[in-house]
C-alpha atoms as a PDB file:
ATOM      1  CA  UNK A   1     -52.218 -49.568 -34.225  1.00  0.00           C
ATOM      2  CA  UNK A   2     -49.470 -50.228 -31.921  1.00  0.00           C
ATOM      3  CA  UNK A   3     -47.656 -47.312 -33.043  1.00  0.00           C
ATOM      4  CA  UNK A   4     -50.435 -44.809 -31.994  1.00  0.00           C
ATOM      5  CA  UNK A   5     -50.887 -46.505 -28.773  1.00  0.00           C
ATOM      6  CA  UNK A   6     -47.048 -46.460 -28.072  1.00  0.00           C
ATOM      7  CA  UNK A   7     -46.963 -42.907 -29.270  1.00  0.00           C
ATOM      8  CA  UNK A   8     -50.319 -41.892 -27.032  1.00  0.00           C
ATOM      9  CA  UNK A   9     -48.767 -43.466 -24.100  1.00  0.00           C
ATOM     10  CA  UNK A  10     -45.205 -42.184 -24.379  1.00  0.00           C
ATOM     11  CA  UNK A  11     -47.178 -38.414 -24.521  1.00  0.00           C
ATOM     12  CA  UNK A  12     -49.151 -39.149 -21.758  1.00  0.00           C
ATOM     13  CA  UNK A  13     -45.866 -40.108 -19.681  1.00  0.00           C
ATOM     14  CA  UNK A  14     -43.752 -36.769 -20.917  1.00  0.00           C
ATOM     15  CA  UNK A  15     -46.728 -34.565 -19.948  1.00  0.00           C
ATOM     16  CA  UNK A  16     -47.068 -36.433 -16.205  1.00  0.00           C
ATOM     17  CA  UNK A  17     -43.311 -35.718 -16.065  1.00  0.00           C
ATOM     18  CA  UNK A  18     -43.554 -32.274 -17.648  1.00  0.00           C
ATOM     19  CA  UNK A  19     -46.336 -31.226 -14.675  1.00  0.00           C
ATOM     20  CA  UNK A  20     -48.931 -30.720 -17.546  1.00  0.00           C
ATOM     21  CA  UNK A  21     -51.965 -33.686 -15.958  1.00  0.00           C
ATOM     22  CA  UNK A  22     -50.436 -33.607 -12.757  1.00  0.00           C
ATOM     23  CA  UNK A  23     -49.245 -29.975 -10.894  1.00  0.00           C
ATOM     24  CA  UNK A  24     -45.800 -29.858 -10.318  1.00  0.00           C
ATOM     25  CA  UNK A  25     -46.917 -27.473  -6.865  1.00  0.00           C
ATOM     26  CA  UNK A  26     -49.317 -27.317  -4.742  1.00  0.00           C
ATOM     27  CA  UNK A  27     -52.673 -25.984  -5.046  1.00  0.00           C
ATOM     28  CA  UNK A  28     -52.305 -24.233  -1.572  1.00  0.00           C
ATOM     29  CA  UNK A  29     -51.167 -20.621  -1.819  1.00  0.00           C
ATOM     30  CA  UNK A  30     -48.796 -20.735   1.231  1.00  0.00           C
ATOM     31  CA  UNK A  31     -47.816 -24.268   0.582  1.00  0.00           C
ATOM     32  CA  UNK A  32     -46.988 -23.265  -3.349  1.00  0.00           C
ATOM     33  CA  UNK A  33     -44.863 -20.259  -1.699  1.00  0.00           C
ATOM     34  CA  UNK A  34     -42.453 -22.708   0.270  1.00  0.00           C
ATOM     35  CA  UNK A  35     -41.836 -25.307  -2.508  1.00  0.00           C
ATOM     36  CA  UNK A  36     -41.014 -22.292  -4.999  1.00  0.00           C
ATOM     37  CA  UNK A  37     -38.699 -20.726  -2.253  1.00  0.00           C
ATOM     38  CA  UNK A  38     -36.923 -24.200  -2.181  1.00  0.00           C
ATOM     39  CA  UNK A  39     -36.932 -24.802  -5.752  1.00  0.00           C
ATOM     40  CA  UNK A  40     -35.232 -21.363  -6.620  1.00  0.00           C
ATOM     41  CA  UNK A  41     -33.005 -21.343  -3.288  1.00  0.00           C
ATOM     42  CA  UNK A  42     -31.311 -24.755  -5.061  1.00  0.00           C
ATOM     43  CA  UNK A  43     -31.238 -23.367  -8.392  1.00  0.00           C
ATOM     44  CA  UNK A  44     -29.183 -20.089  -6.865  1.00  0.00           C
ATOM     45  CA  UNK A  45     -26.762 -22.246  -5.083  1.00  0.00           C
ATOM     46  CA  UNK A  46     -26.353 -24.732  -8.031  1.00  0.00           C
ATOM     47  CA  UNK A  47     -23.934 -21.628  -9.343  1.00  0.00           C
ATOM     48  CA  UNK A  48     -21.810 -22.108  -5.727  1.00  0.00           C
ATOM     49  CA  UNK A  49     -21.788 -25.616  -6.505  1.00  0.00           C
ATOM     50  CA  UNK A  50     -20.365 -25.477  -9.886  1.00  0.00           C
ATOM     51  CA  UNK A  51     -17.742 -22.810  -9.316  1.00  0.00           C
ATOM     52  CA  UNK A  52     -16.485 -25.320  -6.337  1.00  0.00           C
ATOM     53  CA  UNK A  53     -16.371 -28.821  -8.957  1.00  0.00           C
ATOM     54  CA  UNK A  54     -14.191 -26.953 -11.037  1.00  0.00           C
ATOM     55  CA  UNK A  55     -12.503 -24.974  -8.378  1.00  0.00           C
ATOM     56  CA  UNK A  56     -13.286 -21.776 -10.184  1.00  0.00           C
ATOM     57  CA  UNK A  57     -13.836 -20.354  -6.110  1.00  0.00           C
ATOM     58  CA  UNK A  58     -10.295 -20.369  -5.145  1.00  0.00           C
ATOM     59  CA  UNK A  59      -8.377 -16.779  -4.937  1.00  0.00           C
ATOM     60  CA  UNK A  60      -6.611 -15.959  -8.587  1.00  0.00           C
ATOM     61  CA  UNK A  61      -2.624 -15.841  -8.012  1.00  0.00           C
ATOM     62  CA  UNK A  62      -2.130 -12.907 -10.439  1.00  0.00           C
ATOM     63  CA  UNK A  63      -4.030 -10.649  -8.087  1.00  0.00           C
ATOM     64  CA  UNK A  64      -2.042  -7.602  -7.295  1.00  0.00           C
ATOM     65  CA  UNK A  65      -2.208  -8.537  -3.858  1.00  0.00           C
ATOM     66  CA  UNK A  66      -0.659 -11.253  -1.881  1.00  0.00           C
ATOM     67  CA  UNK A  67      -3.619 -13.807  -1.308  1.00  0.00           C
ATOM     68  CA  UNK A  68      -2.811 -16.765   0.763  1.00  0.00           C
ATOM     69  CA  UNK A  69      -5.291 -19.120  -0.375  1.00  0.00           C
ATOM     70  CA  UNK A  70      -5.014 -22.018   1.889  1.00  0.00           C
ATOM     71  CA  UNK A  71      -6.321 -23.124   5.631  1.00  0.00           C
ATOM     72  CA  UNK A  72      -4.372 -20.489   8.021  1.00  0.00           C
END
């Protein structure tokens, strides 16, 4: 018995966290708009943010070209 309760209530918490019981966005059209704009806005710049950890975003030095890199 405590088994199925334990296993009913850990369901019940993954599918409040998963946005199944309650909405992860609003009911509101223009509302639901904004916080999708937001959501996918930090989801693009997550990319930016990785490239810059591991300083993939820094000019390659077997360019070509002469690239300074630095602060001028």
């Amino acid at each position: 018995m405590r088994k199925l309760l334990f296993g009913v209530a850990c369901s019940l918490l993954l599918a409040a966290l998963s946005g199944c019981v309650i909405p992860a966005y609003s009911g509101d059209p223009v509302r639901r708009t904004d916080e999708l704009l937001y959501t996918s806005e930090n989801l693009r710049l997550l990319l930016d943010e990785w490239e810059r950890f591991w300083f993939l975003d820094q000019p390659s030095h077997i360019t070509p070209y002469r690239t300074h890199g630095g602060i001028m």
